[in-house]
C-alpha atoms as a PDB file:
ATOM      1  CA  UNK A   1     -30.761  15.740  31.371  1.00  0.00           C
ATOM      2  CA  UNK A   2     -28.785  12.007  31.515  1.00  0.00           C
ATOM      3  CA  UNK A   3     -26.231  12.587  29.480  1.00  0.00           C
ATOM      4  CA  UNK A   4     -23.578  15.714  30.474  1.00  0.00           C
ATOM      5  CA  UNK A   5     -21.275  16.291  28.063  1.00  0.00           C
ATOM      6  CA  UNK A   6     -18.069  17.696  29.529  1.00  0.00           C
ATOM      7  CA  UNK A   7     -18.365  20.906  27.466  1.00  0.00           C
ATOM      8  CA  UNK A   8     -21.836  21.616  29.336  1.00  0.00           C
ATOM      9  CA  UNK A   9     -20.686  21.286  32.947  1.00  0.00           C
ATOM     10  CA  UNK A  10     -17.727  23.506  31.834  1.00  0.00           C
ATOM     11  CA  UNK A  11     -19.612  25.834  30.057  1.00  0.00           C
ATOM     12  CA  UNK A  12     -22.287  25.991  33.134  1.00  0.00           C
ATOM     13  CA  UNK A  13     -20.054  26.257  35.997  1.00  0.00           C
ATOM     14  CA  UNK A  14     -17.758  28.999  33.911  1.00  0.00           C
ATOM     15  CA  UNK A  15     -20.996  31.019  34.332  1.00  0.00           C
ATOM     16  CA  UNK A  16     -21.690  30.413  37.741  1.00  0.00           C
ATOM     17  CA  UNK A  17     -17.675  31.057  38.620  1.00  0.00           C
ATOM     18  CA  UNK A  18     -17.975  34.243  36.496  1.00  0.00           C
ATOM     19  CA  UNK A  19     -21.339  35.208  38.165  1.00  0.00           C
ATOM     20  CA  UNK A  20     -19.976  34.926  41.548  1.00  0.00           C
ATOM     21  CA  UNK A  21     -16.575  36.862  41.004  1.00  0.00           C
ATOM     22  CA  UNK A  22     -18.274  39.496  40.080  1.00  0.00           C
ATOM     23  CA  UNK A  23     -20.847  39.300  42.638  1.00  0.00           C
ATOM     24  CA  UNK A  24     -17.887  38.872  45.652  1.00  0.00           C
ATOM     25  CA  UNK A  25     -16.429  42.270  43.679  1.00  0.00           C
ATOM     26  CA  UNK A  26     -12.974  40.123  42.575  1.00  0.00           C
ATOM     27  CA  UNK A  27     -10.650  40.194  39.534  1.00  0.00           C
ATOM     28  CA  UNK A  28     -10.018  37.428  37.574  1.00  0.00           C
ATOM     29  CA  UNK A  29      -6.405  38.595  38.636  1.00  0.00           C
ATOM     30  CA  UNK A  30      -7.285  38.360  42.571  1.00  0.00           C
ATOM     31  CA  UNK A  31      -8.776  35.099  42.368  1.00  0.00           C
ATOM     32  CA  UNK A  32      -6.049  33.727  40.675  1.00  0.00           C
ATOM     33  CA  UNK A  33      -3.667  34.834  43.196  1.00  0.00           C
ATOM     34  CA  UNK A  34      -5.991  33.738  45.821  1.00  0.00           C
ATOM     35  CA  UNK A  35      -6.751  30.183  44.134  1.00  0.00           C
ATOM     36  CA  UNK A  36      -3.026  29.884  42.668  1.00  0.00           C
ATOM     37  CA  UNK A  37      -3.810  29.490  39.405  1.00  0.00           C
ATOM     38  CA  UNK A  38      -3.031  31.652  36.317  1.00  0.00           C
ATOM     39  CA  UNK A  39      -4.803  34.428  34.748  1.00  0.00           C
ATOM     40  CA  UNK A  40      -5.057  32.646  31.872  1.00  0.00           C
ATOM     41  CA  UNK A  41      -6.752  29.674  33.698  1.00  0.00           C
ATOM     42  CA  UNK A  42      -9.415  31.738  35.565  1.00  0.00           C
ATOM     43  CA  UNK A  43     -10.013  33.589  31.639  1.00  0.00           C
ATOM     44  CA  UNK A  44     -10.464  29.775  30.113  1.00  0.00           C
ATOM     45  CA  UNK A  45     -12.769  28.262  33.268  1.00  0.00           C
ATOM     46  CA  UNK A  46     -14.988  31.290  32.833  1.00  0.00           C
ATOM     47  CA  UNK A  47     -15.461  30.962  28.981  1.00  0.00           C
ATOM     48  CA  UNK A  48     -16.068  27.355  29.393  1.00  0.00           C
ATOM     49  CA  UNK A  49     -13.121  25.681  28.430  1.00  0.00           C
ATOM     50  CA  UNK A  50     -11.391  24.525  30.518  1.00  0.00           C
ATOM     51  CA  UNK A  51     -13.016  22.474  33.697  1.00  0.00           C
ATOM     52  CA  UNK A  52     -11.122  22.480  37.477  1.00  0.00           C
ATOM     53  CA  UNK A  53      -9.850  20.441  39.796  1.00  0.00           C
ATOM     54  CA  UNK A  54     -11.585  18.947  42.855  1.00  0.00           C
ATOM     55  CA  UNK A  55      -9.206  21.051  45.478  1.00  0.00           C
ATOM     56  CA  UNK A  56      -9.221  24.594  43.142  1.00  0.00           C
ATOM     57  CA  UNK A  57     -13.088  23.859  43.193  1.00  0.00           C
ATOM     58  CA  UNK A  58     -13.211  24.026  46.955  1.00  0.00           C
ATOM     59  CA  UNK A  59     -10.908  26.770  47.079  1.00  0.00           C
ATOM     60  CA  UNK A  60     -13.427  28.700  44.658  1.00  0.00           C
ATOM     61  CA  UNK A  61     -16.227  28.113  46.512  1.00  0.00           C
ATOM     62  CA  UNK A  62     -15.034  28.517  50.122  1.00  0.00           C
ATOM     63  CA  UNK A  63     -13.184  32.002  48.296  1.00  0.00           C
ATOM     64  CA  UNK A  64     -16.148  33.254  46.306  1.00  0.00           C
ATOM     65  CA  UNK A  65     -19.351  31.656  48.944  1.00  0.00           C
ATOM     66  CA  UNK A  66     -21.232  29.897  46.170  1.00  0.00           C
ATOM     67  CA  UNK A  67     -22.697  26.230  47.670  1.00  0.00           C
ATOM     68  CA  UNK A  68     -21.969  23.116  45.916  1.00  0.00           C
ATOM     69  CA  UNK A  69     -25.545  22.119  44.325  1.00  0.00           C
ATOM     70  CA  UNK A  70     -25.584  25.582  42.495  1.00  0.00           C
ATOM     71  CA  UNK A  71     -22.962  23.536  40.287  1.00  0.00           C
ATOM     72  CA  UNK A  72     -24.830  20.716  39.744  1.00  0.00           C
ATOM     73  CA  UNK A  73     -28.535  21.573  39.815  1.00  0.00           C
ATOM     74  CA  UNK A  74     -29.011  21.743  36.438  1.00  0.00           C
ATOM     75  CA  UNK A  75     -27.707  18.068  35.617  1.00  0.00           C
ATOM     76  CA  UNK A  76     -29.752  16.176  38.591  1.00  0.00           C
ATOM     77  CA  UNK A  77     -33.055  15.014  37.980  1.00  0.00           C
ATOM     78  CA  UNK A  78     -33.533  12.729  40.714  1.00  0.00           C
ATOM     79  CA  UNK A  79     -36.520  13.963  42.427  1.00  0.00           C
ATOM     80  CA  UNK A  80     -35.588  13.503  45.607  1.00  0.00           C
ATOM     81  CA  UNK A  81     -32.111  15.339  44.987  1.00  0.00           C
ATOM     82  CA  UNK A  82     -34.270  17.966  42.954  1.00  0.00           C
ATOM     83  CA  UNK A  83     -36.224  18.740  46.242  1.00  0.00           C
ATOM     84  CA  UNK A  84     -33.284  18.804  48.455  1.00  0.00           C
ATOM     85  CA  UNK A  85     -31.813  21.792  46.064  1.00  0.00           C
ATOM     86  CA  UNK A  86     -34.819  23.674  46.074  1.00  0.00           C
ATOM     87  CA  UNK A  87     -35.035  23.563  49.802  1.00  0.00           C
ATOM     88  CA  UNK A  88     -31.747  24.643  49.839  1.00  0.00           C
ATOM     89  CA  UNK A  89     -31.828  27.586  47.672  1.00  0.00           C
ATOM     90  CA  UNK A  90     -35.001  28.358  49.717  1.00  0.00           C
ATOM     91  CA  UNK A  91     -32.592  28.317  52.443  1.00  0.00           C
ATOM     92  CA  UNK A  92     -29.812  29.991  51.283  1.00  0.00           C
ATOM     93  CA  UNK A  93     -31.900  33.269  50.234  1.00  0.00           C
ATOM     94  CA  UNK A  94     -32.903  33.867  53.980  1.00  0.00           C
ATOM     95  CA  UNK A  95     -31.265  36.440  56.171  1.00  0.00           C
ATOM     96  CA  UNK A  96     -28.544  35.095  58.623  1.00  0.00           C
ATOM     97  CA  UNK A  97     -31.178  35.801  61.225  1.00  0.00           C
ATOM     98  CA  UNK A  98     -34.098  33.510  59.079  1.00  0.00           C
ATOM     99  CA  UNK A  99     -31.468  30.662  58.709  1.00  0.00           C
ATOM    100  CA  UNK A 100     -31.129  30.339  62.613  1.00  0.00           C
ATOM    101  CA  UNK A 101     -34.879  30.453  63.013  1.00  0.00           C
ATOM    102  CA  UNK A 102     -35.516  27.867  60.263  1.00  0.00           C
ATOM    103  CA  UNK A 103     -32.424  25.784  61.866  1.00  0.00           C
ATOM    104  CA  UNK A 104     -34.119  25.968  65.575  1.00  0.00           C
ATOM    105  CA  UNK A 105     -37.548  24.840  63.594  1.00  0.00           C
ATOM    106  CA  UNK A 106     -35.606  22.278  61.891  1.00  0.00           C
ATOM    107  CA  UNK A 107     -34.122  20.864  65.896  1.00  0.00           C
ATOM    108  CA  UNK A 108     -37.017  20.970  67.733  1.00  0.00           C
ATOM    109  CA  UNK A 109     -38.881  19.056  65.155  1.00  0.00           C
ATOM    110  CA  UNK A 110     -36.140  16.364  65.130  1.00  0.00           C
ATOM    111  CA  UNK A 111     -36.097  16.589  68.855  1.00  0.00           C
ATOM    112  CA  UNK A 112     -40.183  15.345  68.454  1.00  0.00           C
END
């Protein structure tokens, strides 16, 4: 996909905001607070219409734990950058415990 329309990348992140809300057990009324913004706001990013800032985007996913290429994987189609997100949802579904084992893998081979 080359060409994102605006609308899509709204319409794809509301989902993935929504998803995630819901999946950290938050109200659209806590996150607000927390990411001091309105109700209203929070109601219009999750249906799509509205898009968000750079710093409320960090806020959201620092606040709700959701990494940045979830937001963006469906656009890229660079292999290489296709590759690196795969690896990293790999990644990402691991155990704490996994993730230290794959990251002591990951030293000792750059260590080689």
């Amino acid at each position: 996909m080359d060409d994102v329309s605006k609308l899509d990348f709204d319409k794809n992140f509301g989902k993935i905001f929504k998803q995630y809300r819901i999946k950290s057990g938050l109200t659209q009324e806590k996150v607000a607070e927390e990411l001091n913004i309105s109700l209203k706001y929070i109601s219009r990013i999750e249906n799509g219409y509205n898009g968000i800032k750079s710093q409320t985007l960090v806020k959201a996913m620092n606040l709700l734990g959701f990494p940045p290429d979830i937001v963006y994987e469906n656009f890229l189609t660079h292999p290489d950058i296709r590759k690196n997100v795969e690896l990293s949802k790999k990644i990402n579904s691991l155990s704490d415990e996994k993730k230290n084992f794959i990251s002591s893998i990951i030293d000792l081979v750059n260590d080689l």
